[in-house]
C-alpha atoms as a PDB file:
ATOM      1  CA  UNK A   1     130.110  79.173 107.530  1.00  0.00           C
ATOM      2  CA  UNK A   2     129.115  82.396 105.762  1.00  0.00           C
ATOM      3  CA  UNK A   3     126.822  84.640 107.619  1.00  0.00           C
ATOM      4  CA  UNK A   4     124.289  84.913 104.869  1.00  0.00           C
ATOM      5  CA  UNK A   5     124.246  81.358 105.210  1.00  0.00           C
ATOM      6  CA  UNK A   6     123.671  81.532 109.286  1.00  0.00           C
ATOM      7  CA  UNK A   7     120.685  83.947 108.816  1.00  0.00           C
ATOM      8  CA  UNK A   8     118.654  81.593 106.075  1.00  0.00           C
ATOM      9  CA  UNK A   9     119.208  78.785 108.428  1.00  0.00           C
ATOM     10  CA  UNK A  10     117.889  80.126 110.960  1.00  0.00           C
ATOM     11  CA  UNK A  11     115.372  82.107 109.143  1.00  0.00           C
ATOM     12  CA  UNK A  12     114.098  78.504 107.770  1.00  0.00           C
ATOM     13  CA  UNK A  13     113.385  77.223 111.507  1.00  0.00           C
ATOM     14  CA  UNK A  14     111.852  80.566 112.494  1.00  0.00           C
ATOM     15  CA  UNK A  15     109.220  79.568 108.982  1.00  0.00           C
ATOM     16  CA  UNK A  16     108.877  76.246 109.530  1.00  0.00           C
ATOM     17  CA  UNK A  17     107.756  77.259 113.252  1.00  0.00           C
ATOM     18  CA  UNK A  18     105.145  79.765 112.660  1.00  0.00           C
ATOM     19  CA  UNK A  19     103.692  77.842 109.729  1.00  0.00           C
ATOM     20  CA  UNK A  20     103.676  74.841 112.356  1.00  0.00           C
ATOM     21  CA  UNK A  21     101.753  77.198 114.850  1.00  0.00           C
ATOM     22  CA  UNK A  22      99.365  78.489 112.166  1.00  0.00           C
ATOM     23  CA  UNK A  23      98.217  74.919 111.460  1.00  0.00           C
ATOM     24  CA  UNK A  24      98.140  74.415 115.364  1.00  0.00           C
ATOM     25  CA  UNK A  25      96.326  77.741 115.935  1.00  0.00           C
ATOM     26  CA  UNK A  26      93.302  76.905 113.134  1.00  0.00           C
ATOM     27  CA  UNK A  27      92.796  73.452 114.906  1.00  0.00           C
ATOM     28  CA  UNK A  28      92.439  75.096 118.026  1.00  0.00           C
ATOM     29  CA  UNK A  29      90.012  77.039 116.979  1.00  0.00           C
ATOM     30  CA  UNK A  30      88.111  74.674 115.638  1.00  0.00           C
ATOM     31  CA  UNK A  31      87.813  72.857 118.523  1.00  0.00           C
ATOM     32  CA  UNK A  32      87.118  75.615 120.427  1.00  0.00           C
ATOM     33  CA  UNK A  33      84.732  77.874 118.234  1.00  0.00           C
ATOM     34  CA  UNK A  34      83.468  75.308 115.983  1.00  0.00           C
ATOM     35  CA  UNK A  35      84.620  77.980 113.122  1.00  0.00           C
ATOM     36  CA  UNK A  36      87.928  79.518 112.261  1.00  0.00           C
ATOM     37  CA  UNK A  37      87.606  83.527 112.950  1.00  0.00           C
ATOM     38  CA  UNK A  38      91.243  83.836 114.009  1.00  0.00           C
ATOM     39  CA  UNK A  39      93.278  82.844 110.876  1.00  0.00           C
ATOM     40  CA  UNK A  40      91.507  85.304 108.580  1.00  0.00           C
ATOM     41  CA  UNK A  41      92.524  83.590 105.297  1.00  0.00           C
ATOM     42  CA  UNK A  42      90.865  80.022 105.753  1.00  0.00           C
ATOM     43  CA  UNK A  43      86.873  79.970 105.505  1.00  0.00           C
ATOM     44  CA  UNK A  44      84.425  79.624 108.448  1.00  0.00           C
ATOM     45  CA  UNK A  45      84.091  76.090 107.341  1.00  0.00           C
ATOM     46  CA  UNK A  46      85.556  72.982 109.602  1.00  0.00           C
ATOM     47  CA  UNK A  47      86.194  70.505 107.116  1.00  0.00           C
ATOM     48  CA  UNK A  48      87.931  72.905 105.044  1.00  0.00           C
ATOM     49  CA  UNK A  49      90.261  74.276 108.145  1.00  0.00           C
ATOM     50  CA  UNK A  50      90.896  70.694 109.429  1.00  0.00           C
ATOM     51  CA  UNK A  51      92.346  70.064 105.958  1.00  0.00           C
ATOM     52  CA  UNK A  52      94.448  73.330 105.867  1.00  0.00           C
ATOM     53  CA  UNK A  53      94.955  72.954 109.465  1.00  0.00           C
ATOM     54  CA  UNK A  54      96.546  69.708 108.928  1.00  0.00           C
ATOM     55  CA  UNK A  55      98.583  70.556 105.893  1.00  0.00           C
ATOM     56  CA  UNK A  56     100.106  73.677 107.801  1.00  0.00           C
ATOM     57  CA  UNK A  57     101.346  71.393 110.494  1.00  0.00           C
ATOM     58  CA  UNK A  58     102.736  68.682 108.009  1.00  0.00           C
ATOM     59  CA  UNK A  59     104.640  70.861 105.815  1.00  0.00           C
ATOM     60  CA  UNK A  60     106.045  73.070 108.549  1.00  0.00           C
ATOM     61  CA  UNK A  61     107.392  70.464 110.172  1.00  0.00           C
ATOM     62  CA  UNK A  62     108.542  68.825 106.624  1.00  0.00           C
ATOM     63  CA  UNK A  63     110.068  72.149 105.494  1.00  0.00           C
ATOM     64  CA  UNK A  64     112.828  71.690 108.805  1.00  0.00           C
ATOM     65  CA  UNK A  65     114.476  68.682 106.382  1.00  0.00           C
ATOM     66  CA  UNK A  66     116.163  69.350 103.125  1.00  0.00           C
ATOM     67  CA  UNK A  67     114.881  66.147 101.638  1.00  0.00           C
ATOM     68  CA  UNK A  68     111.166  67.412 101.976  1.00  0.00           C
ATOM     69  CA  UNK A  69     111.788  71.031 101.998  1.00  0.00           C
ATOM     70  CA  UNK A  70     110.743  71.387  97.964  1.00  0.00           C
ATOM     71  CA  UNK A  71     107.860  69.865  97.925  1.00  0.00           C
ATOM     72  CA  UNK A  72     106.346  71.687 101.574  1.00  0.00           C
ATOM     73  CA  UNK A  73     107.834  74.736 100.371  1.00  0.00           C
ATOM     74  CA  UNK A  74     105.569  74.337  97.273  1.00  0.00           C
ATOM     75  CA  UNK A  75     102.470  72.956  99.360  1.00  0.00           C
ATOM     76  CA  UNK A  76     102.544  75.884 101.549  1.00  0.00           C
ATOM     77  CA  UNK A  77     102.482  78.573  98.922  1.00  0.00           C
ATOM     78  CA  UNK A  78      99.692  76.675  97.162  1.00  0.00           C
ATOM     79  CA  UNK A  79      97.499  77.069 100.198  1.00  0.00           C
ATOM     80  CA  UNK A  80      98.624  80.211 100.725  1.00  0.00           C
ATOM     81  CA  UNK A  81      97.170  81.770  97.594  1.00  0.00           C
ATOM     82  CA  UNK A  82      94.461  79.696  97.685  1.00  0.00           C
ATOM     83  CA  UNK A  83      93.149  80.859 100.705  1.00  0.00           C
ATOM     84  CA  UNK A  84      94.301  84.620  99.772  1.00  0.00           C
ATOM     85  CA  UNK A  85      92.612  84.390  96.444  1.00  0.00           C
ATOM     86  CA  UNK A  86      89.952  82.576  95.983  1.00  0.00           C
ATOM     87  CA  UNK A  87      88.653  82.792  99.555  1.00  0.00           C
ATOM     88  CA  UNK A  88      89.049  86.068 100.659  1.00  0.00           C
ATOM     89  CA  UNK A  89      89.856  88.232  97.438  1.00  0.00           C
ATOM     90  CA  UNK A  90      86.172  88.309  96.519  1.00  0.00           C
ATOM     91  CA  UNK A  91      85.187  89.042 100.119  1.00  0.00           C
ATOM     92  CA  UNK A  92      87.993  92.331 100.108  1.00  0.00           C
ATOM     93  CA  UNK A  93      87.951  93.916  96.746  1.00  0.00           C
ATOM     94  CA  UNK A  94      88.907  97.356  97.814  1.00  0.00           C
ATOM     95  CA  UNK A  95      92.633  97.431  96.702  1.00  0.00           C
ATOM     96  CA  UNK A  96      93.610  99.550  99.910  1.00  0.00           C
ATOM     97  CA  UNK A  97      91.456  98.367 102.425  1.00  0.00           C
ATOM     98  CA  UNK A  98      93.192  96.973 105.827  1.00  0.00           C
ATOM     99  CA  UNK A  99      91.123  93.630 105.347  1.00  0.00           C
ATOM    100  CA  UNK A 100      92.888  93.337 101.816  1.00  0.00           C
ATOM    101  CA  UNK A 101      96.119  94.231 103.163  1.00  0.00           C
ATOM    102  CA  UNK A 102      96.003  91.336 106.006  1.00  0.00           C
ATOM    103  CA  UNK A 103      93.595  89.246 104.355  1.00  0.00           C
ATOM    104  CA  UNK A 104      94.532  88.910 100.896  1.00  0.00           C
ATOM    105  CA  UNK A 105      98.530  90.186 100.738  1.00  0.00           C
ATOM    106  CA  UNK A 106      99.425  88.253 103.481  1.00  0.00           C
ATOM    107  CA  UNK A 107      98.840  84.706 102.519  1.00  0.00           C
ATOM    108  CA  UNK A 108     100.439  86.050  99.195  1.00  0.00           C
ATOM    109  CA  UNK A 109     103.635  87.033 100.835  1.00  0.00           C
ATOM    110  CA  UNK A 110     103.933  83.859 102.940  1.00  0.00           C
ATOM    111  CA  UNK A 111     103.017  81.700  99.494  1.00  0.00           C
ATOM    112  CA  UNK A 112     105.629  83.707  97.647  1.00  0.00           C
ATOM    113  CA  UNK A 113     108.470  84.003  99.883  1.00  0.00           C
ATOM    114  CA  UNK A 114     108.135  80.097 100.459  1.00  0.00           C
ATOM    115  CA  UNK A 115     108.160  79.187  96.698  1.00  0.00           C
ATOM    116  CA  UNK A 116     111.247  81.520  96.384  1.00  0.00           C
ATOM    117  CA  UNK A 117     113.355  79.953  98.726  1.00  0.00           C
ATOM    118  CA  UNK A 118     111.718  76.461  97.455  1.00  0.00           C
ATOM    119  CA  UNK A 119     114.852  75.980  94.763  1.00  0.00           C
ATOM    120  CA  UNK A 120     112.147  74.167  92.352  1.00  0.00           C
ATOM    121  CA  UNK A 121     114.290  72.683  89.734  1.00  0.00           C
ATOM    122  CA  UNK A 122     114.875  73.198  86.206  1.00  0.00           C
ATOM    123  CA  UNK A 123     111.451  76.035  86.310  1.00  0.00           C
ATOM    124  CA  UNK A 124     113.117  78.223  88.435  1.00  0.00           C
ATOM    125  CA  UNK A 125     113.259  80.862  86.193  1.00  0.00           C
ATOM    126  CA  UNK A 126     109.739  81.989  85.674  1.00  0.00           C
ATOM    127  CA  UNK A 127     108.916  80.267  88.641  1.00  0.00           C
ATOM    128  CA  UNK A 128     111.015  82.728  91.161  1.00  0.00           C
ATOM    129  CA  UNK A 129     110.137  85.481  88.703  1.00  0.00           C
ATOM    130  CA  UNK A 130     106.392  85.276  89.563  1.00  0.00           C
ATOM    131  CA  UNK A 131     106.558  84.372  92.817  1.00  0.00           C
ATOM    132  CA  UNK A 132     109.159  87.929  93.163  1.00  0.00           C
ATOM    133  CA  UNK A 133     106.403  90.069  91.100  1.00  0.00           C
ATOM    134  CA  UNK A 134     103.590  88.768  93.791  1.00  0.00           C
ATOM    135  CA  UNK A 135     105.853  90.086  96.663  1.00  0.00           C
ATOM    136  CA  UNK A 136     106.956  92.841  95.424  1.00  0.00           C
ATOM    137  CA  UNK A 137     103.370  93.974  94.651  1.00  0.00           C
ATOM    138  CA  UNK A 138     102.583  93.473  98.316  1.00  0.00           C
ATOM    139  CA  UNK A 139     105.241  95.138  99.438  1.00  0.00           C
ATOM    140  CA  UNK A 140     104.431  98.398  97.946  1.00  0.00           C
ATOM    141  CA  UNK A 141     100.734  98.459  99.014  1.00  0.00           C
ATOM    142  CA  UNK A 142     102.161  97.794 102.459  1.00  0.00           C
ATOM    143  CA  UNK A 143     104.741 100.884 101.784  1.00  0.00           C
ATOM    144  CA  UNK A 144     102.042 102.635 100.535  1.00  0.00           C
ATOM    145  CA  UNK A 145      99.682 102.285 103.444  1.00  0.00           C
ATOM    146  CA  UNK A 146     101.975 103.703 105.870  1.00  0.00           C
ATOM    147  CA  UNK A 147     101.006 106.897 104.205  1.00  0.00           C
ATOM    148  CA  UNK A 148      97.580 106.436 103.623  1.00  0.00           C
ATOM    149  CA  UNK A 149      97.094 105.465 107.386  1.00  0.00           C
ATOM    150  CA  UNK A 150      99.964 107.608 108.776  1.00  0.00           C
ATOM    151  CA  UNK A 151      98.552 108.495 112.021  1.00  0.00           C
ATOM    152  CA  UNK A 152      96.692 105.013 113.056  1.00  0.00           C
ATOM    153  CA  UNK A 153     100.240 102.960 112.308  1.00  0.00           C
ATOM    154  CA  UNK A 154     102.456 105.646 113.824  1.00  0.00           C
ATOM    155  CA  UNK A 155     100.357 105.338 117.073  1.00  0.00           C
ATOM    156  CA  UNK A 156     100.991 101.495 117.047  1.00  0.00           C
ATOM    157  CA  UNK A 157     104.855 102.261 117.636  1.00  0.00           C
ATOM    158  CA  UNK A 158     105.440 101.680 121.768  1.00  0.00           C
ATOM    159  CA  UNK A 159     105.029 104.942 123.237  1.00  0.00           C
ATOM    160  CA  UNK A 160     109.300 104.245 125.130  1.00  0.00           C
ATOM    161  CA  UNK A 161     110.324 104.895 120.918  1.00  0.00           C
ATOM    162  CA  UNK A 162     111.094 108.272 119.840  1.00  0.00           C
ATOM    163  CA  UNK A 163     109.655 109.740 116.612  1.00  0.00           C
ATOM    164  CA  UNK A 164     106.329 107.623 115.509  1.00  0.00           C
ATOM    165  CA  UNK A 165     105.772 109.646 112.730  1.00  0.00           C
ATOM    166  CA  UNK A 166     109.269 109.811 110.968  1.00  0.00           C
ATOM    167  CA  UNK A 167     109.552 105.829 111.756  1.00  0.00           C
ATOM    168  CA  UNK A 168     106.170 105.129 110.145  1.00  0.00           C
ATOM    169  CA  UNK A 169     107.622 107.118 107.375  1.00  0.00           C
ATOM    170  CA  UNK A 170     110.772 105.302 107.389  1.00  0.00           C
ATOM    171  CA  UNK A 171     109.440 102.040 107.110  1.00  0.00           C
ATOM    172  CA  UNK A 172     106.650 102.487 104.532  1.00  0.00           C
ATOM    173  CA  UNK A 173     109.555 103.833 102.223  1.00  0.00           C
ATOM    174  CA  UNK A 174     111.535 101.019 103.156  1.00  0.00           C
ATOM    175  CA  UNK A 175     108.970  98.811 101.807  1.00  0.00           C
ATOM    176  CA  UNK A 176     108.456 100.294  98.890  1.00  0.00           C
ATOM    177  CA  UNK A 177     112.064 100.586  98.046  1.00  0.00           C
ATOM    178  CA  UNK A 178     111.833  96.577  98.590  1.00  0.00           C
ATOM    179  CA  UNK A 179     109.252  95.925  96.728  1.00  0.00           C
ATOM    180  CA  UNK A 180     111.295  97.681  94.081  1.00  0.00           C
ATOM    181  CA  UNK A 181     114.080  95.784  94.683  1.00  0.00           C
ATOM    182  CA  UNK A 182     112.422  92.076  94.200  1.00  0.00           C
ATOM    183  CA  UNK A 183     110.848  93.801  91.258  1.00  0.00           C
ATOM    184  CA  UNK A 184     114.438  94.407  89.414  1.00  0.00           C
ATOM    185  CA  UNK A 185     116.487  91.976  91.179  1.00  0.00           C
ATOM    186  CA  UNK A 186     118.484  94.869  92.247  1.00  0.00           C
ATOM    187  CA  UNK A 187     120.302  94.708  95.303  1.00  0.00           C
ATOM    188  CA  UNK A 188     117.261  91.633  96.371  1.00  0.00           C
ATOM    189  CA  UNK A 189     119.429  89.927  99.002  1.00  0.00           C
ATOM    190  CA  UNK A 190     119.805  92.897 101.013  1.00  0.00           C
ATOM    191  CA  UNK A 191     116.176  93.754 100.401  1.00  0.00           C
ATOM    192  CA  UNK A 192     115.339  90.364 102.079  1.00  0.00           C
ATOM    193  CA  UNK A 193     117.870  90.823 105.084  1.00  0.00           C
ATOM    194  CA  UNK A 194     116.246  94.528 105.663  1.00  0.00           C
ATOM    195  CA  UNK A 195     112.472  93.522 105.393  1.00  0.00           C
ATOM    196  CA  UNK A 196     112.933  90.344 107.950  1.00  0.00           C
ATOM    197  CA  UNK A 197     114.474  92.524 110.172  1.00  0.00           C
ATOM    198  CA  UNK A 198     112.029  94.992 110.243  1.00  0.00           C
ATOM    199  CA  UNK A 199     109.652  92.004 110.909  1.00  0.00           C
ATOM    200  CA  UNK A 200     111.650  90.742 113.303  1.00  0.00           C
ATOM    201  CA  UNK A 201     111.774  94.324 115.076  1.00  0.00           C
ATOM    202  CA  UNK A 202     107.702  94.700 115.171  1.00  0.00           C
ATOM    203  CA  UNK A 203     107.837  90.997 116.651  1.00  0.00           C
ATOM    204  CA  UNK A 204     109.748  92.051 119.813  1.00  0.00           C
ATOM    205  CA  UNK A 205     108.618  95.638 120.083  1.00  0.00           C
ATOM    206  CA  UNK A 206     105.092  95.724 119.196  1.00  0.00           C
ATOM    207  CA  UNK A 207     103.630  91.977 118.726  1.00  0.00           C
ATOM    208  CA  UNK A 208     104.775  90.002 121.625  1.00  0.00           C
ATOM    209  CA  UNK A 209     104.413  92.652 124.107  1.00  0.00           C
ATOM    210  CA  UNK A 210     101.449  93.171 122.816  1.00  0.00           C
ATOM    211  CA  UNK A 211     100.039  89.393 123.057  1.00  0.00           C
ATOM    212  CA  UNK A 212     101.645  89.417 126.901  1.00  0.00           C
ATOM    213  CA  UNK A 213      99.613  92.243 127.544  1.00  0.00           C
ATOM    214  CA  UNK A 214      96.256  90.152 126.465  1.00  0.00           C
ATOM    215  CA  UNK A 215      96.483  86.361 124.860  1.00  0.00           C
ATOM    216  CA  UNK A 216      93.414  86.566 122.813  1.00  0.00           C
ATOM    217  CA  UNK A 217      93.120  84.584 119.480  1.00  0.00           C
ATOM    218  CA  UNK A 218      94.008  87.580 117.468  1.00  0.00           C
ATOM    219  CA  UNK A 219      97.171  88.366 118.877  1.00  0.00           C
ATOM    220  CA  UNK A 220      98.496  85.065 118.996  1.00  0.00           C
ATOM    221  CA  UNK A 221      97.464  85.040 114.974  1.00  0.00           C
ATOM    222  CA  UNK A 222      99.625  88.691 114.196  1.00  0.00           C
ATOM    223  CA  UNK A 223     102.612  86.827 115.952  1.00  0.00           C
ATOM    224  CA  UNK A 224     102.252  84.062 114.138  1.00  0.00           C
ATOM    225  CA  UNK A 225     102.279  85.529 111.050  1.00  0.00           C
ATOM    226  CA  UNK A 226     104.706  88.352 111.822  1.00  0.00           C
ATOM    227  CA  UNK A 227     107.488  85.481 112.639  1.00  0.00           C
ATOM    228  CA  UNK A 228     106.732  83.713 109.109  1.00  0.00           C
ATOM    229  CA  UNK A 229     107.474  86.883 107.396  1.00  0.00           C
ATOM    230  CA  UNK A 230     110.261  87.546 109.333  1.00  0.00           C
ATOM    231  CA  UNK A 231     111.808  84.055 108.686  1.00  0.00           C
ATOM    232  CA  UNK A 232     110.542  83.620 104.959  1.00  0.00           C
ATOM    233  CA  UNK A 233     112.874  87.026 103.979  1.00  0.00           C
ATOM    234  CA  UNK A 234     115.784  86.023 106.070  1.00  0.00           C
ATOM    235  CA  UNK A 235     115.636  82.309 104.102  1.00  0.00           C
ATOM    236  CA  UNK A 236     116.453  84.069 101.093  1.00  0.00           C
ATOM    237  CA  UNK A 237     119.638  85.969 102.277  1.00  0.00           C
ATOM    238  CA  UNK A 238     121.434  82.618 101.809  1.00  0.00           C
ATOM    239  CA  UNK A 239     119.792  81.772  99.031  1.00  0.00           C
ATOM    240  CA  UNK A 240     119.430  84.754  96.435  1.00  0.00           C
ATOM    241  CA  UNK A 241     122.641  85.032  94.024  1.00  0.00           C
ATOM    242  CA  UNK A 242     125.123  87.815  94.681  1.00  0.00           C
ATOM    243  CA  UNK A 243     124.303  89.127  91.640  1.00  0.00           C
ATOM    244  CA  UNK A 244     121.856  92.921  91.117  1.00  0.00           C
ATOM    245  CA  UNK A 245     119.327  91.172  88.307  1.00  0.00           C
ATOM    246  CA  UNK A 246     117.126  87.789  88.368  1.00  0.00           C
ATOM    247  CA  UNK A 247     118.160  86.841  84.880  1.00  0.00           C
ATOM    248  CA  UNK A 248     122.147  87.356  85.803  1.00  0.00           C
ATOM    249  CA  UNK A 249     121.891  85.328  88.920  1.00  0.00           C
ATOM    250  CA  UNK A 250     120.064  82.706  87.389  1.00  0.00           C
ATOM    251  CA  UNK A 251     123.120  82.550  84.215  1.00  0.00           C
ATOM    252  CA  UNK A 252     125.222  82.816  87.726  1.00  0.00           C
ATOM    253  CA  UNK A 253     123.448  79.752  89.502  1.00  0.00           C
ATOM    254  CA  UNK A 254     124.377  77.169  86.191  1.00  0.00           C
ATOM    255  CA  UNK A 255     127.924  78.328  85.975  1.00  0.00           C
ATOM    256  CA  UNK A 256     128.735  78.890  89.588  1.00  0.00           C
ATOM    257  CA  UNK A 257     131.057  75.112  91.053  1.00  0.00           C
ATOM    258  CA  UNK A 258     129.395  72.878  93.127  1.00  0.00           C
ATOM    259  CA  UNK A 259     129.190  73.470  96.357  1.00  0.00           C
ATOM    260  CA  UNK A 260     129.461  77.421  95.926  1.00  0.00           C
ATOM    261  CA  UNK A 261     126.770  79.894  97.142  1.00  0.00           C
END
């Protein structure tokens, strides 16, 4: 089995799991706070977050089966930029702002990267092309912010790693040579493989220490989402074409055999 084929499978469970504990998480709350202040994107409203609650938990566990995994893929970006847009884009209209980075460009990520790796059919064309121009855009506002916030994000990096500065650097240039790269289709798969493992870096370095430290709400939230980021670009290693443009890799897809990747 090719590696590239290894690292989407198990980037699809590592998905499927956070969006699972997302859904979990905004029930919880619920419950517990009669309002949802922990999962940023849904509103403070509990028949709404049962609803979204619910629909996180069905389609992440739906998305772990091939014969559902189109139409949860589909679901979950749908709620995804729902919540990011119409609930929380009017609240965070400052383009830069941390709440618009989190609030609004997260969701739109998630939504994104799962209607990319969603294979929808004979629309696949525009339909991967827009969902590609939604994370690259993302992508380098998050690049982009490493520089505008240099100092507060370099003194996030665990004081046992060298160099704060030159990795905050590092990374925010990395994501904005990504976001370039799912832009022009240009060298996109190992784009994907080099953004989910920076995710999947800040998971073990900064996030879970940092919810071991103190399991509050929040924390268990920037996990959560961290590991569906880190998962949703590691799904498309296997399944981007080995090709440098969108438009050649889709030609590629109809004249590739069966059974080829």
């Amino acid at each position: 089995m090719p590696w590239s084929t290894l690292i989407s499978r198990f980037g699809r469970v590592l998905f499927a799991l956070a969006i699972v504990a997302i859904g979990v998480e905004t029930l919880i709350c619920i419950y517990g706070h009669k309002v949802v202040p922990v999962i940023p994107w849904v509103p403070a409203l509990p028949s709404v977050a049962y609803l979204a609650g619910t629909i996180f938990i069905v389609c992440g566990v739906s998305l772990l089966f091939q014969r559902s995994h189109m139409l949860s893929s589909i679901a979950v970006g749908v709620v995804m930029l729902v919540c990011g847009l119409a609930f929380d884009l009017p609240r965070h209209p400052d383009l830069m702002s941390a709440p618009w980075r989190t609030n609004v460009l997260e969701p739109i990520v998630i939504g994104g990267l799962a209607w990319i790796g969603s294979g929808f059919g004979g629309v696949r064309g525009w339909f991967q092309r827009t969902s590609n121009y939604l994370v690259a855009f993302a992508l380098i506002v998050f690049g982009i912010a490493h520089f505008q916030v240099l100092t507060f994000i370099a003194n996030m990096v665990p004081r046992w790693i060298p160099w704060h500065v030159f990795w905050t650097v590092f990374f925010g240039t990395a994501f904005i040579a990504a976001g370039i790269s799912f832009t022009t289709g240009f060298l996109q798969r190992s784009a994907a493989l080099a953004v989910g493992l920076m995710f999947a870096l800040w998971t073990l370095t900064i996030h879970l220490p940092t919810l071991l430290a103190k399991q509050v709400p929040d924390n268990w939230s920037d996990l959560f989402i961290v590991v569906a980021l880190w998962g949703g670009f590691w799904i498309l290693v296997g399944d981007l074409p080995h090709t440098k443009t969108l438009d050649s890799g889709a030609n590629s897809n109809r004249t590739k055999p069966s059974g080829s990747r």
